[in-house]
Protein backbone atom coordinates (compact mmCIF):
# COMPACT_ATOMS: atom_id res chain seq x y z
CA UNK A 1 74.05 135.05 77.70
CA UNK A 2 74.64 132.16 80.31
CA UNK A 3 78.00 132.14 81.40
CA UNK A 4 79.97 129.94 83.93
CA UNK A 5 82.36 132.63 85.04
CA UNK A 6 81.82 134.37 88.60
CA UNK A 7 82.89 137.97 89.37
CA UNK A 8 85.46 138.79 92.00
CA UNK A 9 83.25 138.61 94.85
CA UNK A 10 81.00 135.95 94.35
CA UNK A 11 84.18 133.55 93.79
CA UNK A 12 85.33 134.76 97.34
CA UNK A 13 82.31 135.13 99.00
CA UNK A 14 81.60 131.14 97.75
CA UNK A 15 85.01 129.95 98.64
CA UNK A 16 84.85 131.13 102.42
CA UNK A 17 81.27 129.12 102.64
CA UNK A 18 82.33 126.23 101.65
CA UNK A 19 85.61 126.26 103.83
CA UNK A 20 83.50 127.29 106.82
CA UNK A 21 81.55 124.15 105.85
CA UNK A 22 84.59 122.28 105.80
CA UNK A 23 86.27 123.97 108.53
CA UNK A 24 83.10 122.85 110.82
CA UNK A 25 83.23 119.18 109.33
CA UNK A 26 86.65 119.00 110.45
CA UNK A 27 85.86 120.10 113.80
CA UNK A 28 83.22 117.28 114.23
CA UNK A 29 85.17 114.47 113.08
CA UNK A 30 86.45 113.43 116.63
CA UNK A 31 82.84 112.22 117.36
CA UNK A 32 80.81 112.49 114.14
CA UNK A 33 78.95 109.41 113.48
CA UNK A 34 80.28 107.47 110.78
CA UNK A 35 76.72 107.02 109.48
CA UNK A 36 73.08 106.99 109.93
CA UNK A 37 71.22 104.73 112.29
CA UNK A 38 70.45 101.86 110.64
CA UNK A 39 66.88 102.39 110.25
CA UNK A 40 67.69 106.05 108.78
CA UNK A 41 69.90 104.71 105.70
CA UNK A 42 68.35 104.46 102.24
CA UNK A 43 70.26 103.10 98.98
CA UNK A 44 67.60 103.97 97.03
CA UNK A 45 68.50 105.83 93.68
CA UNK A 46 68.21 110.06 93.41
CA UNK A 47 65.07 110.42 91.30
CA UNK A 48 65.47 114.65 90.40
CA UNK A 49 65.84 115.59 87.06
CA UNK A 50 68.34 117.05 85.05
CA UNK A 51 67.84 121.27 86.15
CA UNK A 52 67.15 122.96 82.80
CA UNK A 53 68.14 126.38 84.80
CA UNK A 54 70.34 127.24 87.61
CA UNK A 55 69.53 128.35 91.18
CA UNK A 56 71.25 130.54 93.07
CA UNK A 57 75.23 129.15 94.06
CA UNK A 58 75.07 130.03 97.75
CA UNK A 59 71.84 128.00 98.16
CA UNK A 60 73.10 125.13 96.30
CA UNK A 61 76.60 125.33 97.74
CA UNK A 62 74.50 125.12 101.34
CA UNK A 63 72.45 122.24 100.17
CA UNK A 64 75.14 120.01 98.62
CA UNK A 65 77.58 120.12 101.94
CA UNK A 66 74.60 119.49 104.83
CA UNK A 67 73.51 117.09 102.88
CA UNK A 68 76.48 114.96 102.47
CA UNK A 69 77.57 115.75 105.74
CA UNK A 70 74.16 114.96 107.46
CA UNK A 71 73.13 111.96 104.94
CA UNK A 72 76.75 110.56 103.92
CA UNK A 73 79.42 107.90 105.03
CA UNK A 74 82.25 109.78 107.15
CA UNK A 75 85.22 107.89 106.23
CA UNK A 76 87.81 110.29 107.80
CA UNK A 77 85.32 110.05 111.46
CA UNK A 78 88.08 109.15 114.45
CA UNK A 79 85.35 106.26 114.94
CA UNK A 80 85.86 104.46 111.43
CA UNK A 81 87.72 101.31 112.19
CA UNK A 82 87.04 100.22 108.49
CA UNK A 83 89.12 99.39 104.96
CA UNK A 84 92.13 101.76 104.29
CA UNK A 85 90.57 104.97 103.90
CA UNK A 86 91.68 107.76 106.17
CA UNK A 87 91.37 110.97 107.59
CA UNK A 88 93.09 113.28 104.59
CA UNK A 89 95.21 116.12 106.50
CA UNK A 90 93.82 119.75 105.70
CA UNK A 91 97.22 120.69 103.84
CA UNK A 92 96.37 117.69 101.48
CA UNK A 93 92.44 119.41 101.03
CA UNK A 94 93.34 122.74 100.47
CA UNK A 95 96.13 121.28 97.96
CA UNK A 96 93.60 119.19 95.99
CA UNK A 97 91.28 122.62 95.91
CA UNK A 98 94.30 124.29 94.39
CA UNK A 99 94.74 121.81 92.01
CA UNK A 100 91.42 121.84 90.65
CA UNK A 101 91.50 125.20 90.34
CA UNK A 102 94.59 125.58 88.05
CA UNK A 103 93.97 122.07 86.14
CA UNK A 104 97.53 121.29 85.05
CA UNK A 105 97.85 118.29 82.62
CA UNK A 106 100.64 116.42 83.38
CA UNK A 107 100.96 114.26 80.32
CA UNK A 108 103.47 116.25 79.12
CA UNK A 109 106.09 118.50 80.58
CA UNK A 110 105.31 121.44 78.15
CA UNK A 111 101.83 121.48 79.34
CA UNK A 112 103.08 121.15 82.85
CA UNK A 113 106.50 122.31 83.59
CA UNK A 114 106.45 123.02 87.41
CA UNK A 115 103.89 120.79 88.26
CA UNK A 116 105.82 117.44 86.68
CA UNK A 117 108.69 119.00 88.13
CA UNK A 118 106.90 118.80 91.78
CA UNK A 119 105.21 115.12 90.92
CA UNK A 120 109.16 114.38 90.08
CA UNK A 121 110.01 115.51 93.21
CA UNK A 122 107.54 113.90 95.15
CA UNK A 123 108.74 110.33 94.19
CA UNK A 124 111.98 110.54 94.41
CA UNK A 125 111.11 111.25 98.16
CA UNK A 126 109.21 108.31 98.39
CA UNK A 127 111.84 106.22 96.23
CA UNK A 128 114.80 107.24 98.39
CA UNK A 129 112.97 106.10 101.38
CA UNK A 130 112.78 102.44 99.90
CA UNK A 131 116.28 102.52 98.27
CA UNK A 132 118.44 104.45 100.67
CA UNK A 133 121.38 103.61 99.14
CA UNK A 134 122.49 104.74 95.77
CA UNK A 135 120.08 103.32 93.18
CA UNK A 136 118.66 104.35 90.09
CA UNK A 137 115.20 104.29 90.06
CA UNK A 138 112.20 106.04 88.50
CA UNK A 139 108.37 106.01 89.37
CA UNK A 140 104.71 107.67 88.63
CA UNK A 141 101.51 108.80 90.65
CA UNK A 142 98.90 106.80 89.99
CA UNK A 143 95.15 106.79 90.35
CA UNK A 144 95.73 103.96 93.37
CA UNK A 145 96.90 100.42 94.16
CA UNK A 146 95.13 99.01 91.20
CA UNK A 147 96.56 100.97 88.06
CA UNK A 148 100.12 100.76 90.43
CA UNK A 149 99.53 96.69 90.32
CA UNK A 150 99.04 96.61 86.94
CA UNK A 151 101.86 99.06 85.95
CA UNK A 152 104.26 96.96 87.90
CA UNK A 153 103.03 93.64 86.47
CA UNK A 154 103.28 95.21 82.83
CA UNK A 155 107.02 96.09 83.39
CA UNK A 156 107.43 92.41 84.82
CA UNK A 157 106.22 91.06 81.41
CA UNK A 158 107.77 93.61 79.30
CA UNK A 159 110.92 92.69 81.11
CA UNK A 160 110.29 88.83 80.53
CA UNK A 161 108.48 89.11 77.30
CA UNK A 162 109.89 91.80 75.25
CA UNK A 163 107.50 90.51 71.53
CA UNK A 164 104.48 90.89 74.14
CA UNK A 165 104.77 94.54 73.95
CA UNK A 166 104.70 94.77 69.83
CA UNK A 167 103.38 91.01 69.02
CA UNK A 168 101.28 89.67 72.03
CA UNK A 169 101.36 86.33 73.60
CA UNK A 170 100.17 84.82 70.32
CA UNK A 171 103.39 86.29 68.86
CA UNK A 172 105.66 85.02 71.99
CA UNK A 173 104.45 81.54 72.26
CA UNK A 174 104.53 81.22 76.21
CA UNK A 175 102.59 80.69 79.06
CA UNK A 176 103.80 83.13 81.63
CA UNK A 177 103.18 82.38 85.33
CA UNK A 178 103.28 84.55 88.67
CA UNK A 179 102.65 84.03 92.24
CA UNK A 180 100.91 85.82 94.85
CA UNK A 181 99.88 84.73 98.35
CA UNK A 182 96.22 83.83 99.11
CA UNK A 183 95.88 86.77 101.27
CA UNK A 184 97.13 89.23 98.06
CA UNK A 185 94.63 91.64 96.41
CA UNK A 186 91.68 91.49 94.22
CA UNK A 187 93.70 94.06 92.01
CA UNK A 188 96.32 91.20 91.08
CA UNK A 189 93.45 89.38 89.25
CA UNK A 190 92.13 91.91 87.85
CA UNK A 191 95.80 92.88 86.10
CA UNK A 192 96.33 89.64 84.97
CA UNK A 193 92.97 89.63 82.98
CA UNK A 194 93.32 93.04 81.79
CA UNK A 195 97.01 92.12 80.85
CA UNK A 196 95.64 88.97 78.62
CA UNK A 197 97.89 86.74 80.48
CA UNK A 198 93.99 85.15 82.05
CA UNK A 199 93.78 85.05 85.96
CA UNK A 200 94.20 81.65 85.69
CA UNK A 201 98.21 82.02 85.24
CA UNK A 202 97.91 84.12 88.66
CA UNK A 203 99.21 81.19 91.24
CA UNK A 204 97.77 81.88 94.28
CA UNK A 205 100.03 80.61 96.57
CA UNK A 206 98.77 79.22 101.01
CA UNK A 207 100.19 81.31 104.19
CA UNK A 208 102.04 80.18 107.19
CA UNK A 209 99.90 81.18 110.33
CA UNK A 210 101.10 84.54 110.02
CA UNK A 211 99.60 85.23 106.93
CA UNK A 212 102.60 85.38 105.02
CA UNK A 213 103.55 83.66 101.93
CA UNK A 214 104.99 80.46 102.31
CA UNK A 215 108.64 80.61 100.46
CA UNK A 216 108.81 76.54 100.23
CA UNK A 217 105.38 76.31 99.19
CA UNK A 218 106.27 79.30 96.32
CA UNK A 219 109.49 77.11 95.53
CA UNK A 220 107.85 74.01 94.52
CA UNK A 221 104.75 75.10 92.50
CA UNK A 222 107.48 77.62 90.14
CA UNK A 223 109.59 73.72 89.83
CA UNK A 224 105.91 72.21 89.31
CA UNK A 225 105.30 74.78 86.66
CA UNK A 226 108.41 74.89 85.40
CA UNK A 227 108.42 71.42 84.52
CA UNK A 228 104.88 71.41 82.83
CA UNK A 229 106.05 73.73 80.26
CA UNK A 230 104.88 77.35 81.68
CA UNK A 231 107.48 80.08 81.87
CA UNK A 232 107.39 81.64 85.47
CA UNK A 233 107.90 85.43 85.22
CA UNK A 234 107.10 87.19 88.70
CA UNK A 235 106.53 86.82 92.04
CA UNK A 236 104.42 89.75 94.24
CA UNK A 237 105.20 90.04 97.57
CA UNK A 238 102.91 91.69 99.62
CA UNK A 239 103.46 94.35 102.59
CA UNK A 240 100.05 95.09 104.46
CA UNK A 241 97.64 92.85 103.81
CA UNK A 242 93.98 93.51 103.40
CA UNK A 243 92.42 91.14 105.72
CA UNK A 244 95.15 91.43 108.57
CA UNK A 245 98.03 93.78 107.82
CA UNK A 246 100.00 90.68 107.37
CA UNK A 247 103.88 91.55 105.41
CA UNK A 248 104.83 88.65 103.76
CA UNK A 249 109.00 87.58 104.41
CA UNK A 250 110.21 89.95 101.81
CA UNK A 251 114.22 88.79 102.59
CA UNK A 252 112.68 85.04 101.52
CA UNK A 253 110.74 86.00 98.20
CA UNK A 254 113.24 88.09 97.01
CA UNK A 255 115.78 85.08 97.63
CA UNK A 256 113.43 82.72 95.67
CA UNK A 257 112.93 85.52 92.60
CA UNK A 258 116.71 85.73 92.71
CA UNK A 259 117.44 82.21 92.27
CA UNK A 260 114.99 81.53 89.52
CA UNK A 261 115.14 84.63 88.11
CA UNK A 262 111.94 86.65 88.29
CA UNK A 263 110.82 90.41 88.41
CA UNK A 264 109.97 90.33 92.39
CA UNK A 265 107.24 93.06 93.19
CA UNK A 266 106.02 93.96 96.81
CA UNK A 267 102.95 95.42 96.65
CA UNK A 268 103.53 98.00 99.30
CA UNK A 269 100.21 100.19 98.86
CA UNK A 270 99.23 100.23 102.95
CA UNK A 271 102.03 98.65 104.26
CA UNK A 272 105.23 100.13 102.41
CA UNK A 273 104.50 103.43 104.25
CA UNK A 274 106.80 101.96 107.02
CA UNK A 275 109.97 103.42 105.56
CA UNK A 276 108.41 106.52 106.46
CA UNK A 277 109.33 105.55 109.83
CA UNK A 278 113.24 104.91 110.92
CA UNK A 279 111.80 103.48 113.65
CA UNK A 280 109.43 101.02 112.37
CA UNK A 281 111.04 100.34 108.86
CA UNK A 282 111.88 97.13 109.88
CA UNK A 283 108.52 96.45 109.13
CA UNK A 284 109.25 95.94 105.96
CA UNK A 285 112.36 95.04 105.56
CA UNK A 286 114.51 94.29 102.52
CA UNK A 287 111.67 95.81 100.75
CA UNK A 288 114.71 97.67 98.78
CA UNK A 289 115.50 94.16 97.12
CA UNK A 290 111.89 94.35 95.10
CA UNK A 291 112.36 95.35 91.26
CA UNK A 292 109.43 97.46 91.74
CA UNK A 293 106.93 98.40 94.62
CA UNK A 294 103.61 99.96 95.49
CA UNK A 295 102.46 102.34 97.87
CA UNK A 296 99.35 104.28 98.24
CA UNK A 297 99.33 107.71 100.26
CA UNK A 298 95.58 107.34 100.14
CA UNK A 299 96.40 104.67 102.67
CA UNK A 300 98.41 104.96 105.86
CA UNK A 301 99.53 108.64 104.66
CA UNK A 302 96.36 110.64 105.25
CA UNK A 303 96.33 111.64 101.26
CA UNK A 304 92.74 111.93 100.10
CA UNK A 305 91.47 110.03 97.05
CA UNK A 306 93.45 109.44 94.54
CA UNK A 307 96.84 108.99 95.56
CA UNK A 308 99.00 105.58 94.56
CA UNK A 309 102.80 105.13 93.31
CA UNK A 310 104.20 102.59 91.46
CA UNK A 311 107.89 102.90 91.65
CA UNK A 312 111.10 100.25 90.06
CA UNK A 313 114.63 100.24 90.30
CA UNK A 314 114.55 99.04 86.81
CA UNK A 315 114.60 102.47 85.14
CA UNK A 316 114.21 101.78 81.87
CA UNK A 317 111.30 99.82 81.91
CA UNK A 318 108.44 102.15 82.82
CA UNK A 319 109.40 103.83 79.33
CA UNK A 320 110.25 100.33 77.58
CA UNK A 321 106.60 99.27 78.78
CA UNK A 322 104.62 102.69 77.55
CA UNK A 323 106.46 104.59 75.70
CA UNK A 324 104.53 105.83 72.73
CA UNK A 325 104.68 108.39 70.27
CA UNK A 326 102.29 110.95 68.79
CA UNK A 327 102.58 114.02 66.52
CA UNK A 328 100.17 116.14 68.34
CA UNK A 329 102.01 116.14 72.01
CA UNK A 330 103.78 119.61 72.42
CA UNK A 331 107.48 118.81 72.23
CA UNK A 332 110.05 120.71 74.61
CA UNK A 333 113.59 121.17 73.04
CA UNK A 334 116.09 120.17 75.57
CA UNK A 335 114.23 118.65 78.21
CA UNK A 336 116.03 115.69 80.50
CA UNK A 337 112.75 114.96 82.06
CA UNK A 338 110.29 112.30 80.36
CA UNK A 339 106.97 113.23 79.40
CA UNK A 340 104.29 111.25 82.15
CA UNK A 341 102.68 109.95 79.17
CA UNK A 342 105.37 107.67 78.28
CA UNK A 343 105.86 106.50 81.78
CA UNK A 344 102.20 105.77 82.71
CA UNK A 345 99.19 103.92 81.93
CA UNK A 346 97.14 107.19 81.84
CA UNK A 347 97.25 109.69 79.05
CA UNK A 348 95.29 112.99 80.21
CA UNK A 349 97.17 113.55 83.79
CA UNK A 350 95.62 114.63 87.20
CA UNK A 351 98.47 116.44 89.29
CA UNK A 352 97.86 113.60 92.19
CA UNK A 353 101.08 114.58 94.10
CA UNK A 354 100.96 118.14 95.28
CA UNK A 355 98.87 117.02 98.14
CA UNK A 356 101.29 114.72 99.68
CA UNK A 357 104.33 116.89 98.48
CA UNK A 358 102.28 120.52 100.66
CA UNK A 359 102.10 117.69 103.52
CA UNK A 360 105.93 116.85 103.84
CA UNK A 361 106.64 120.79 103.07
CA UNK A 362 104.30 121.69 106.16
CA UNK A 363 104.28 118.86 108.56
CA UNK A 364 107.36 116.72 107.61
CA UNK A 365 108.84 113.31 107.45
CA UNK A 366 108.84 112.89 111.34
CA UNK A 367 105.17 113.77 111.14
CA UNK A 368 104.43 110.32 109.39
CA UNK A 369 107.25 109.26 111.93
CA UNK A 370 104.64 109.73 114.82
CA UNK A 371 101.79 109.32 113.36
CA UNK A 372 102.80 105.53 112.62
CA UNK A 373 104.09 104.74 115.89
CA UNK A 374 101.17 106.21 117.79
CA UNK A 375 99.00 103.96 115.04
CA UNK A 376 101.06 101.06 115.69
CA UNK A 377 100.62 101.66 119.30
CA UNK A 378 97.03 101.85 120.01
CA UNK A 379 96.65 98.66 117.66
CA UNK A 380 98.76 96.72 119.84
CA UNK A 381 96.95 98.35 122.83
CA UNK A 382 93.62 97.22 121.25
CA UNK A 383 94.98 94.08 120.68
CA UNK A 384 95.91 93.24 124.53
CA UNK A 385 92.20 94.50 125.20
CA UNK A 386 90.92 91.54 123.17
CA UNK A 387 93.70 89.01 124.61
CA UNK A 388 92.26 89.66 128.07
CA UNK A 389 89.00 89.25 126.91
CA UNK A 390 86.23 86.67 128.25
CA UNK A 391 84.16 87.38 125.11
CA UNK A 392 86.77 87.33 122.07
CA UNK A 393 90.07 85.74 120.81
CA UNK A 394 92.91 87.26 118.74
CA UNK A 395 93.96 85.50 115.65
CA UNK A 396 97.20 86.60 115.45
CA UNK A 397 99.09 89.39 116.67
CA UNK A 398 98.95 92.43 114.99
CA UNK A 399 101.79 92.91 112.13
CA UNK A 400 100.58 96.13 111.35
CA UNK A 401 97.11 98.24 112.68
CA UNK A 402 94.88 95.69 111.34
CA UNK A 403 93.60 93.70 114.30
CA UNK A 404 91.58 89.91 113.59
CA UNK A 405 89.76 88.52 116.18
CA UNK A 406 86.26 86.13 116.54
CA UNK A 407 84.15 85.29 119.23
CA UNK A 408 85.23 83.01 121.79
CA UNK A 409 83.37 79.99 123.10
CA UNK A 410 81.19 79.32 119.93
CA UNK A 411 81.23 76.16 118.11
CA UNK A 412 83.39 76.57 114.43
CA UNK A 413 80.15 76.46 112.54
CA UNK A 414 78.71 79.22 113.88
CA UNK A 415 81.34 81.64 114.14
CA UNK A 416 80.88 83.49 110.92
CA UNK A 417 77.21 84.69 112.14
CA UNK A 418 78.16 85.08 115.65
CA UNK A 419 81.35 87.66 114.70
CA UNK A 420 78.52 89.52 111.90
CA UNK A 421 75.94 89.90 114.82
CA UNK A 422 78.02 91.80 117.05
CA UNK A 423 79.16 93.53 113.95
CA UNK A 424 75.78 94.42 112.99
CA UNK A 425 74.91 95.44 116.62
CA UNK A 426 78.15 97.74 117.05
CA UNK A 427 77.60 99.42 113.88
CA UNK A 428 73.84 99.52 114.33
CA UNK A 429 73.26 103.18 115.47
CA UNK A 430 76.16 104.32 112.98
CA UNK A 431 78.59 105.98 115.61
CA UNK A 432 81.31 103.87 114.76
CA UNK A 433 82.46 101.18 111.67
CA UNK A 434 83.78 97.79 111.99
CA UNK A 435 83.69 95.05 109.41
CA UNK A 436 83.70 91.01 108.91
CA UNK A 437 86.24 89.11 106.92
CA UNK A 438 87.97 86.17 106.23
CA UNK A 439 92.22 85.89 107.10
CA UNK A 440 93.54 82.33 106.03
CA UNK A 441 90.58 80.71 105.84
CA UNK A 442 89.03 82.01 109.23
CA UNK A 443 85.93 84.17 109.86
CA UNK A 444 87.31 87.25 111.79
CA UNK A 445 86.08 90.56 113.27
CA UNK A 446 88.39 93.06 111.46
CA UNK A 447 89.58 96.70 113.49
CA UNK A 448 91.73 99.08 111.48
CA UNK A 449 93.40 101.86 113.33
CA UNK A 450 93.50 103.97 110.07
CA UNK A 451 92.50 107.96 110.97
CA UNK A 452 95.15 110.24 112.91
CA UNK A 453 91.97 111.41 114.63
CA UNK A 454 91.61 108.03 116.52
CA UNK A 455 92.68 107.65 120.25
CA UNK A 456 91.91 105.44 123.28
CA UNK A 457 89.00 107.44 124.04
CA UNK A 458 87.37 105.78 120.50
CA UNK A 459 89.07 102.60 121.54
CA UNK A 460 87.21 102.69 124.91
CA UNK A 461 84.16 103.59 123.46
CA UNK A 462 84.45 101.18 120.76
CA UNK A 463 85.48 98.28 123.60
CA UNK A 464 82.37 98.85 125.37
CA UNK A 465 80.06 98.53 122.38
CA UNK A 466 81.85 95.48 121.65
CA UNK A 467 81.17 93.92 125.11
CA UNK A 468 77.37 94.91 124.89
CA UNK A 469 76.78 93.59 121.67
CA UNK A 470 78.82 90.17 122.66
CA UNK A 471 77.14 87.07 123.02
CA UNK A 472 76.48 86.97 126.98
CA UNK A 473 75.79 89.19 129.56
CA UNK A 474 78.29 92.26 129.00
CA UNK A 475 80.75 92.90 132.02
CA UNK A 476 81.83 96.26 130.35
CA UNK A 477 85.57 97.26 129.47
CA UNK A 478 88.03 94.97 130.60
């Protein structure tokens, strides 16, 4: 009889290969490439069938790891200067091994008990950084940014539109509005659809030069709308850009939402990990005046996929937006805690906090303390390289450890190609990862100091690949 279950030894003797397979990945991450040389990637589809029998674990086991280590995309390399995806810690691994091993469902506390407990836990550390004062708040793990988004959008509206939740729009007969800076994420259309308010309600609102939402500009399209007959409801605020890091004036939106009335929500997923930081919370200050906020520890916190909060100092309304009843959820007499699946968009419940919650046990808040400013550092050091540079030309300065710059000397027209050439040529032979984008309307060069692995000796390295692919002759590091 087939049977997935593994005696005593095999489980062990399995376990130690694949953390000496993991051990050794992490050992090669300082200069692993982040990918194959170009001419050495495929994206062509697997073509094996379906195996009717197994082969032996230890082989397989073998096989799986060198090949995604040797064939894949090393997102946690100290040479990926990419999106937000960084280096997870190895407390955060060997926590996310754990809990796939024990499987706790956290929909409801019965099933769960210390784990909820722990998830609990885990944001009201995060919460207290953002309200350090007295304040009741509540909050869930989510799956990332996205579902966070949405959740906080569907308490706005729930909030604003209390028939919406039983009735619908149909039932309500408005036309709710919100605002968002051009610069805000994809994820805020893809709520509003999802939400069946339509993106078009989704206002999306032009920067000042630094990227930040304009607060006059916010002012007099809610008066514009407000006088056409739609019924302005939120505004989102956001706190780390995509494109450039940029933290939108969070003292000025939150005046605006206060004097017309809306649900302000900062969405904080890179950038709200600031308060992390005593130091460097200024970053985003007044964040503590948003109704609800944000933040993904898959982000600047070194969590590995998937890892995003959504937290409100509107307590009631996580509950007033999901709550739902069934017969068939195990009920626990006596319990002040409420189940996850009456606080959350998601039903069946991966524990998604223990990771970040065995970081702060082992490493601490002053960890994240460092690791920020040392982040924060080397962007602004990178920064000055390009400044001095003969070759390229800041945008702006860095608000964050995003870094936008273009190459100098070419005409507007041909900008866009010129910055994706020396993209292509940097990235060419795979050692390191840089990308192209667009920041207020501008082609850029985009550099994201994202992996606690990264220091100037990848900045150097990545300076001088920068000045050889340049348009030019190359005079080498500045």
């Amino acid at each position: 009889m087939t049977t997935f279950a593994l005696d005593h030894d095999a489980r062990r003797r399995l376990g130690y290969r694949l953390i000496d397979h993991i051990n050794d990945y992490f050992d090669s991450l300082p200069d692993r490439r982040v990918q194959l040389p170009l001419d050495e990637r495929s994206f062509e589809q697997l073509r094996e069938r379906m195996p009717e029998v197994g082969e032996d674990a230890a082989k397989a086991l073998d096989e799986m790891a060198r090949e995604m280590i040797d064939k894949g995309f090393h997102v946690p390399a100290a040479n990926y200067f990419g999106l937000m995806n960084p280096t997870p810690t190895y407390m955060a691994v060997l926590a996310e091994a754990f809990v796939a091993a024990i499987n706790p469902q956290l929909a409801s506390l019965n099933r769960s008990q210390l784990a909820s407990k722990i998830e609990i836990e885990t944001v009201r550390w995060i919460g207290e950084r953002i309200w350090s004062e007295p304040t009741k708040f509540d909050g869930t793990f989510t799956s990332g940014g996205n579902e966070a988004n949405f959740s906080a959008l569907a308490m706005a509206l729930s909030s604003h539109f209390p028939c919406a939740i039983e009735d619908g729009f149909a039932g309500c007969g408005d036309r709710p509005v919100l605002y968002a800076s051009s610069e805000s994420h994809h994820s805020l259309d893809k709520s509003v659809g999802l939400l069946g308010v339509g993106r078009k309600a989704l206002r999306r609102i032009a920067v000042n030069q630094l990227m930040q939402l304009d607060p006059q500009a916010l002012e007099e399209r809610i008066l514009q709308d407000l006088a056409t007959g739609y019924k302005p409801f939120c505004v989102v605020g956001t706190a780390g850009t995509t494109n450039s890091g940029a933290v939108d004036d969070l003292n000025a939106l939150a005046d605006v939402c206060q004097r017309f009335g809306l649900w302000f929500h900062v969405d904080g997923a890179y950038g709200a990990a600031a308060v992390f930081s005593d130091k460097h919370r200024d970053l985003v200050s007044d964040i503590e005046r948003a109704d609800s906020v944000t933040i993904d520890p898959h982000k600047w916190m070194a969590m590995p996929f998937a890892a995003g909060v959504v937290l409100t100092r509107r307590a009631n309304m996580l509950a007033t937006t999901f709550g739902v009843s069934t017969p068939y959820m195990p009920k626990f007499a006596g319990a002040n805690i409420v189940d996850n699946f009456k606080v959350s968009t998601q039903w069946s419940r991966r524990m998604n906090s223990l990771k970040l919650w065995l970081t702060l046990r082992v490493h601490g808040r002053q960890a994240y303390e460092e690791h920020i400013d040392n982040q924060l550092k080397l962007a602004r050091q990178f920064a000055g390289w390009v400044k001095k540079s003969d070759r390229f030309e800041l945008l702006n300065d860095p608000q964050l450890t995003i870094v936008n710059f273009r190459v100098k000397n070419v005409p507007a027209s041909e900008v866009a190609a010129a910055n994706q050439a020396v993209v292509d040529e940097v990235t060419s032979d795979g050692t390191r990862w840089i990308s192209t984008t667009v920041a207020g309307g501008k082609p850029v060069i985009r550099v994201m100091v994202i992996s606690y692995l990264t220091g100037e000796k990848q900045l150097e390295g990545l300076e001088q690949a920068l000045m050889a692919a340049a348009p030019g002759k190359a005079s080498g590091r500045i």
